[in-house]
PDB file of N, CA and C in Angstrom:
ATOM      1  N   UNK A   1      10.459  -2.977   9.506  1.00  0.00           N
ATOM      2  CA  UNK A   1      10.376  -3.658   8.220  1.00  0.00           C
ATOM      3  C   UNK A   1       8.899  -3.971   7.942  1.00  0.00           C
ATOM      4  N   UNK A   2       8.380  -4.049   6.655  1.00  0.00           N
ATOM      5  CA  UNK A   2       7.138  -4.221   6.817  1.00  0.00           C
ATOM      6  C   UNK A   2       7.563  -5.098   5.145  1.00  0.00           C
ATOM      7  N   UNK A   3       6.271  -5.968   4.765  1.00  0.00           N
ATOM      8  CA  UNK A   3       6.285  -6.610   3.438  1.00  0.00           C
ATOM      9  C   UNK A   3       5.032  -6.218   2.970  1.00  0.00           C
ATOM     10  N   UNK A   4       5.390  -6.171   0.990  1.00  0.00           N
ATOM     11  CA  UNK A   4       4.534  -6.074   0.209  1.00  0.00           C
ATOM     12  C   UNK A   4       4.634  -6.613  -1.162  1.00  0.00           C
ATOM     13  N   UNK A   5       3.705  -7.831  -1.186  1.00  0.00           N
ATOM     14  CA  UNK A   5       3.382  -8.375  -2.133  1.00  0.00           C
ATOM     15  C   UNK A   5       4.605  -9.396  -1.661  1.00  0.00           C
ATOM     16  N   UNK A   6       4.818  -9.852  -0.507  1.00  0.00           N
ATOM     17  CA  UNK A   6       5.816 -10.974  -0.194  1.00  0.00           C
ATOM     18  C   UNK A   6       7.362 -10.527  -0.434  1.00  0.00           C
ATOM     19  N   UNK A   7       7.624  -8.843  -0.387  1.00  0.00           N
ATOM     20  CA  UNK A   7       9.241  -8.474  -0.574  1.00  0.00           C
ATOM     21  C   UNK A   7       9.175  -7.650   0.366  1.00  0.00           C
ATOM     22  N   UNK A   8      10.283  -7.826   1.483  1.00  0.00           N
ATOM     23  CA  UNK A   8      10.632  -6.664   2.234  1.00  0.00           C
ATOM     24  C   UNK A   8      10.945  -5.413   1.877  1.00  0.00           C
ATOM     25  N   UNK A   9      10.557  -4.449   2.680  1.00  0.00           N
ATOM     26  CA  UNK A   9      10.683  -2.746   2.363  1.00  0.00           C
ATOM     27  C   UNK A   9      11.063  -2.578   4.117  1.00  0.00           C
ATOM     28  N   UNK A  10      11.843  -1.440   3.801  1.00  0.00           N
ATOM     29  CA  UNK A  10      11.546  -0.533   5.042  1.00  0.00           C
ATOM     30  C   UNK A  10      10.820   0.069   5.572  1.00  0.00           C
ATOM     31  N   UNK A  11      11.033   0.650   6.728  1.00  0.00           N
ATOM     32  CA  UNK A  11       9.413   0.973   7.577  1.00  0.00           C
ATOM     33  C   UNK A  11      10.151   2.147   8.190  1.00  0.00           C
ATOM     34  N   UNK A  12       9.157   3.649   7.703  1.00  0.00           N
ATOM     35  CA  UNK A  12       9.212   4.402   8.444  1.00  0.00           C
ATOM     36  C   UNK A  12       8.201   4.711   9.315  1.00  0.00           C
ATOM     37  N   UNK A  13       8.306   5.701  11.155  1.00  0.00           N
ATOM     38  CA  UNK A  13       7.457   6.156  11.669  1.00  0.00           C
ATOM     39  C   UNK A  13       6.511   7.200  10.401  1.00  0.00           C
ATOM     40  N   UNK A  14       5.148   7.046  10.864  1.00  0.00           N
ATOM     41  CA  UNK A  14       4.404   8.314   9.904  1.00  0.00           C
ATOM     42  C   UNK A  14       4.002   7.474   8.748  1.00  0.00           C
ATOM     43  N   UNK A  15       4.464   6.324   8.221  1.00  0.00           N
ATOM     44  CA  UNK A  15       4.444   5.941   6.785  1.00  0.00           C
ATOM     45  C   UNK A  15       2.445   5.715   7.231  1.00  0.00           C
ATOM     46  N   UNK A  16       2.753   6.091   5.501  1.00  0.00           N
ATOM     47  CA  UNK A  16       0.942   6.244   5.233  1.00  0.00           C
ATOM     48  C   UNK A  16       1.189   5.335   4.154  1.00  0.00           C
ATOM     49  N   UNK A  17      -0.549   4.949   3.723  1.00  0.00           N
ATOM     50  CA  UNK A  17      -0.178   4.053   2.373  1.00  0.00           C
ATOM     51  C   UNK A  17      -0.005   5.011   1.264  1.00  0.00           C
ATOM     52  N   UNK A  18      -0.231   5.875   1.153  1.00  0.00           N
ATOM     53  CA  UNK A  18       0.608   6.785  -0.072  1.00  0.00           C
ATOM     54  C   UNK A  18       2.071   6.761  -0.318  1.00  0.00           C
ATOM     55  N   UNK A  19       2.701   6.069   1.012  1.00  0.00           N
ATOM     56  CA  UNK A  19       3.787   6.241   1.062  1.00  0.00           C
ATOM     57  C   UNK A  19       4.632   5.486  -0.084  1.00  0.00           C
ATOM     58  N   UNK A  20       3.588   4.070   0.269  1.00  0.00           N
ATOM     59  CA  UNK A  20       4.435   3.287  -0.593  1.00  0.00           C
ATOM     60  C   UNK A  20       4.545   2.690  -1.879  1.00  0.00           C
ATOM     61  N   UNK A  21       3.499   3.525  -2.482  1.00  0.00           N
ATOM     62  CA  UNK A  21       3.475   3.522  -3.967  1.00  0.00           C
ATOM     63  C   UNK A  21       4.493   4.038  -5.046  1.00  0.00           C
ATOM     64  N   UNK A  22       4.930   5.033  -4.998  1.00  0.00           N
ATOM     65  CA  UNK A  22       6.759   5.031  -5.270  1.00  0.00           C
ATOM     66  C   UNK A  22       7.813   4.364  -4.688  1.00  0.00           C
ATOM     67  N   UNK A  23       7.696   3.313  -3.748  1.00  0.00           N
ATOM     68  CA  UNK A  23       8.377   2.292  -3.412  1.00  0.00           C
ATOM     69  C   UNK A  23       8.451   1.156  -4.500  1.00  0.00           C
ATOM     70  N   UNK A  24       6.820   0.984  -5.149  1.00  0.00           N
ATOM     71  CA  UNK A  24       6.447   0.118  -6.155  1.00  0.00           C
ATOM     72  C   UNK A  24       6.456   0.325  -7.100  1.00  0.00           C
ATOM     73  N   UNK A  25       7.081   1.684  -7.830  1.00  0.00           N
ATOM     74  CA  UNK A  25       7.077   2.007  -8.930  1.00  0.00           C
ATOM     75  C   UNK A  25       5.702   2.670  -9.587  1.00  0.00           C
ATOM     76  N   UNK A  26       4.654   2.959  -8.918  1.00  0.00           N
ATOM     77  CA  UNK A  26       3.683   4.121  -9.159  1.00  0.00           C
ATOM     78  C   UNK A  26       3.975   5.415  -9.274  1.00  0.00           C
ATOM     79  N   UNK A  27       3.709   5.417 -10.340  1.00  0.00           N
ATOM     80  CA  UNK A  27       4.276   7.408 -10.910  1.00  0.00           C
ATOM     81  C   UNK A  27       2.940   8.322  -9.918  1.00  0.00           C
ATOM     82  N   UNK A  28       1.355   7.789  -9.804  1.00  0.00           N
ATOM     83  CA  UNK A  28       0.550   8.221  -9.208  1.00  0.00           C
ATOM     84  C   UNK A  28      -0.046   8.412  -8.281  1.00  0.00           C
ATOM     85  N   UNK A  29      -0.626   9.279  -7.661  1.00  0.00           N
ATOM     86  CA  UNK A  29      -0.980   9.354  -5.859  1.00  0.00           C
ATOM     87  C   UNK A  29      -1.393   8.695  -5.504  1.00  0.00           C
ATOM     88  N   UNK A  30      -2.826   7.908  -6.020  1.00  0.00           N
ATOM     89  CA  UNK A  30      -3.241   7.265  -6.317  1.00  0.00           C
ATOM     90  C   UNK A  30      -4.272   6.310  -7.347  1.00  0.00           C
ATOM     91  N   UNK A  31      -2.716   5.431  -7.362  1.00  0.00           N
ATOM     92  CA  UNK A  31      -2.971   4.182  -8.526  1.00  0.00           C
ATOM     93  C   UNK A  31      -4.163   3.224  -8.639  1.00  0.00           C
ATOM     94  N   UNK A  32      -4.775   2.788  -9.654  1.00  0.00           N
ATOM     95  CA  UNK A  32      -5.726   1.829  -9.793  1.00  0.00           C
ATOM     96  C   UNK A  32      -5.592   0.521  -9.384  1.00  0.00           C
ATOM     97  N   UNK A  33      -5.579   0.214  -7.687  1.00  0.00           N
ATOM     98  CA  UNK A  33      -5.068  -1.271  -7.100  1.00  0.00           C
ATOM     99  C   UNK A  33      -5.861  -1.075  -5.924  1.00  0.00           C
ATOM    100  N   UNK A  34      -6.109  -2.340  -5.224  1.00  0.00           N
ATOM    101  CA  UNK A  34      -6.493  -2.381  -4.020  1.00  0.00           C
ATOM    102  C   UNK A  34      -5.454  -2.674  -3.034  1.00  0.00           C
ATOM    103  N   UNK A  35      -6.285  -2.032  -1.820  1.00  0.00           N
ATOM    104  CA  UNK A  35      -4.301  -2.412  -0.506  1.00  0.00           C
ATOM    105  C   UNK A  35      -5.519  -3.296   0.204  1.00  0.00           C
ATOM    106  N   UNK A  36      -4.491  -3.899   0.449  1.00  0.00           N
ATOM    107  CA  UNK A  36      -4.854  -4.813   2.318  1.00  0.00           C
ATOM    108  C   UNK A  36      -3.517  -5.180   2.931  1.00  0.00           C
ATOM    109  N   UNK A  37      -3.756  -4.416   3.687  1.00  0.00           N
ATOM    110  CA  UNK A  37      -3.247  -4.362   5.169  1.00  0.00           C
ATOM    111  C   UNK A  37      -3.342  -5.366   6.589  1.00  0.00           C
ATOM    112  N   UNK A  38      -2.416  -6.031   6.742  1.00  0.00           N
ATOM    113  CA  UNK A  38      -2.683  -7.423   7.475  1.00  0.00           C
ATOM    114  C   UNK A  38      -4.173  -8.155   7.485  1.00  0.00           C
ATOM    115  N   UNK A  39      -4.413  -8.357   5.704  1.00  0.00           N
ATOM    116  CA  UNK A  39      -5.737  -9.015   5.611  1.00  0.00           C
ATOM    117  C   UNK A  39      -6.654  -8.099   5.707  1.00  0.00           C
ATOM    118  N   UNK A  40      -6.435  -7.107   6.037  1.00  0.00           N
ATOM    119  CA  UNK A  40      -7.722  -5.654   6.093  1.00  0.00           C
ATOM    120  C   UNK A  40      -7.551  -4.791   4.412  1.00  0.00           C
ATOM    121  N   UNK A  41      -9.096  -5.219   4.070  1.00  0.00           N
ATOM    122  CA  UNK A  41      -8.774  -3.919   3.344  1.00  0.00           C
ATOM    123  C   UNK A  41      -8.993  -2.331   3.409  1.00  0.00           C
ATOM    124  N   UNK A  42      -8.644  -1.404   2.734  1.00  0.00           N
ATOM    125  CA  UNK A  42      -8.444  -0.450   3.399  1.00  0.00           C
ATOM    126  C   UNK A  42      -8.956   0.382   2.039  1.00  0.00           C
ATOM    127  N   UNK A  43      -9.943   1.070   1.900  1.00  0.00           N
ATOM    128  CA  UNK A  43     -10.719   2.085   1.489  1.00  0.00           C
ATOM    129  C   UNK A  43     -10.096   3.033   1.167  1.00  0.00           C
ATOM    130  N   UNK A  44      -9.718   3.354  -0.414  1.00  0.00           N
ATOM    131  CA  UNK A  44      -9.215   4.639  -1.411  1.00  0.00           C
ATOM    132  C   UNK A  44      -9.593   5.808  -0.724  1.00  0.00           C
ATOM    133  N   UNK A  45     -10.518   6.210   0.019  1.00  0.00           N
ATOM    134  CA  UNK A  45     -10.612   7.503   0.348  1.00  0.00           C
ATOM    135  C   UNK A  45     -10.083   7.634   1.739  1.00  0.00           C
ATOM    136  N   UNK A  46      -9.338   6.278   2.291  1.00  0.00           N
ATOM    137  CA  UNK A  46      -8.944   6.361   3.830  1.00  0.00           C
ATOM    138  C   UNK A  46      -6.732   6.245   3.296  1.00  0.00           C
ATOM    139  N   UNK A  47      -6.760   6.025   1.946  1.00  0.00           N
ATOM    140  CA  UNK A  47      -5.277   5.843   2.020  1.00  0.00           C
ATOM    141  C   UNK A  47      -4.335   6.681   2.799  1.00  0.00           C
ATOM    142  N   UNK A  48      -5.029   8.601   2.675  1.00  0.00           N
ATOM    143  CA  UNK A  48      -3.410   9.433   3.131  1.00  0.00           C
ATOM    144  C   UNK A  48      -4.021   9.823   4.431  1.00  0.00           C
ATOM    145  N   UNK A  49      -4.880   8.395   5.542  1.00  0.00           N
ATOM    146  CA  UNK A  49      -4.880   8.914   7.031  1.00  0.00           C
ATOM    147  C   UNK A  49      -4.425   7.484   7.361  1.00  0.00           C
ATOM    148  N   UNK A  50      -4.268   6.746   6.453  1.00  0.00           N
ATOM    149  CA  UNK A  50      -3.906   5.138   7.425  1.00  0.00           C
ATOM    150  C   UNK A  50      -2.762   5.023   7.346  1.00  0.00           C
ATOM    151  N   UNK A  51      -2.323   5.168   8.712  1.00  0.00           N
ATOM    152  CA  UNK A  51      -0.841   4.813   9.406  1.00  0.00           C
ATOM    153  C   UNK A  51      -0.501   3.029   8.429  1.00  0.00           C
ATOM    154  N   UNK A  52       0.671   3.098   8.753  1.00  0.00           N
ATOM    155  CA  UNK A  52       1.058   1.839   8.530  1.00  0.00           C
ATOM    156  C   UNK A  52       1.980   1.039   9.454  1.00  0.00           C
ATOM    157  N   UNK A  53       1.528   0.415  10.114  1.00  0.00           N
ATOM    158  CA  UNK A  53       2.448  -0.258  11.441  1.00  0.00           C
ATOM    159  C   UNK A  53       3.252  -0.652  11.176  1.00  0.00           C
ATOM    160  N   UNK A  54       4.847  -0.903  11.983  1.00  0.00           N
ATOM    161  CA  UNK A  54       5.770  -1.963  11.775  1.00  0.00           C
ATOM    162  C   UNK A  54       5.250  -3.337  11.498  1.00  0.00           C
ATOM    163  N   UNK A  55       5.801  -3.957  11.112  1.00  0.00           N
ATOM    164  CA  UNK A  55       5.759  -5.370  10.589  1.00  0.00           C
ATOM    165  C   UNK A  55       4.622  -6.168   9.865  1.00  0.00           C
ATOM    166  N   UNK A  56       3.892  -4.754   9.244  1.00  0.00           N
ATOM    167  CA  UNK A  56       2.566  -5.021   8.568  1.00  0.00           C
ATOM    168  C   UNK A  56       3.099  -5.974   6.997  1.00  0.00           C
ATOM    169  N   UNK A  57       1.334  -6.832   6.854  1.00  0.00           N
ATOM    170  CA  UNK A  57       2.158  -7.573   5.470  1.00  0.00           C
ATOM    171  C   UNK A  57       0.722  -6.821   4.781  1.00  0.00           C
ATOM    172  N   UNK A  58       1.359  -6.155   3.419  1.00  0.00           N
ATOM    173  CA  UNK A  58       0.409  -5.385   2.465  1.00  0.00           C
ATOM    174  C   UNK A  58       0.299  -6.021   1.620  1.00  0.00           C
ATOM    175  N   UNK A  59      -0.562  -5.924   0.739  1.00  0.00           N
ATOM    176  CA  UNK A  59      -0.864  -6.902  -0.196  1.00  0.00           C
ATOM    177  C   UNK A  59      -1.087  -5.777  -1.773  1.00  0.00           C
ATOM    178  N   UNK A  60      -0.724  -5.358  -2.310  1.00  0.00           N
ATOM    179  CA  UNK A  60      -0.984  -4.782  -3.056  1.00  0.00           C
ATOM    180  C   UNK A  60      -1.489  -5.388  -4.421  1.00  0.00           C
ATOM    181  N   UNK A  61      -3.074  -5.022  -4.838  1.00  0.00           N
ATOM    182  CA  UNK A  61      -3.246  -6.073  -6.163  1.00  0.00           C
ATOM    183  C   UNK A  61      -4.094  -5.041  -7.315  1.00  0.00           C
ATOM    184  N   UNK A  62      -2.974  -4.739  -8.778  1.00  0.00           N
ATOM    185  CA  UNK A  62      -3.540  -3.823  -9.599  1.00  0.00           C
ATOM    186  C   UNK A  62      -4.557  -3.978  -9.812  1.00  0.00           C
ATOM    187  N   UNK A  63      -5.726  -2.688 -10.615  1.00  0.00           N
ATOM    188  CA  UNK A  63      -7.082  -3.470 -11.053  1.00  0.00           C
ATOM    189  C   UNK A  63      -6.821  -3.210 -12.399  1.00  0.00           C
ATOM    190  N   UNK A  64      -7.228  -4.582 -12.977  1.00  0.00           N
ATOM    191  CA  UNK A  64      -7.332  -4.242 -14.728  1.00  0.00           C
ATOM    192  C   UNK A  64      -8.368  -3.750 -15.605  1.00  0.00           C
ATOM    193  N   UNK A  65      -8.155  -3.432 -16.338  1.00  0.00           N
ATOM    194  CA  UNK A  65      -9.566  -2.486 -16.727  1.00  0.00           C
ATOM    195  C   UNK A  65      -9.669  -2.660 -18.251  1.00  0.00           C
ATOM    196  N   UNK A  66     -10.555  -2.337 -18.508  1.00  0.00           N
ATOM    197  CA  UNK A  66     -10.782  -3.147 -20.190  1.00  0.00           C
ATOM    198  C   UNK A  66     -12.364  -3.178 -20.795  1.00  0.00           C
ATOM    199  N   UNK A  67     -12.380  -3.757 -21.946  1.00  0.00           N
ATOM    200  CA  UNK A  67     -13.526  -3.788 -22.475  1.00  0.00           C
ATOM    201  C   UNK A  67     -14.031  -5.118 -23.127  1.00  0.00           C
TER     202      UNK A  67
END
């Protein structure tokens, strides 16, 4: 089991953070948000090699963009 944004999800072996953006309703590979990963954040160009451990808490936070 792992949490994101304070709601449980399931946890697969292999899960990457790409994984779980269609969990959240992201149509895109990658979406305009930052991850952190038990308080770590974790670098857009490191998303489809970072494992994701059991019982990790993710934090997922959109970025807004504007003028």
């Amino acid at each position: 089991m792992i949490q994101i944004n304070e709601l449980d999800y399931p946890w697969q072996e292999g899960m990457r953070i790409t994984d779980i953006f269609p969990m959240l309703g992201y149509h895109l590979k990658r979406p305009p948000v930052l991850v952190h990963i038990n308080g770590e954040t974790v670098r857009r160009k490191n998303w489809d090699e970072t494992l994701i451990p059991d019982g990790s808490r993710i934090r997922v936070v959109r970025i807004l963009r504007g003028g």
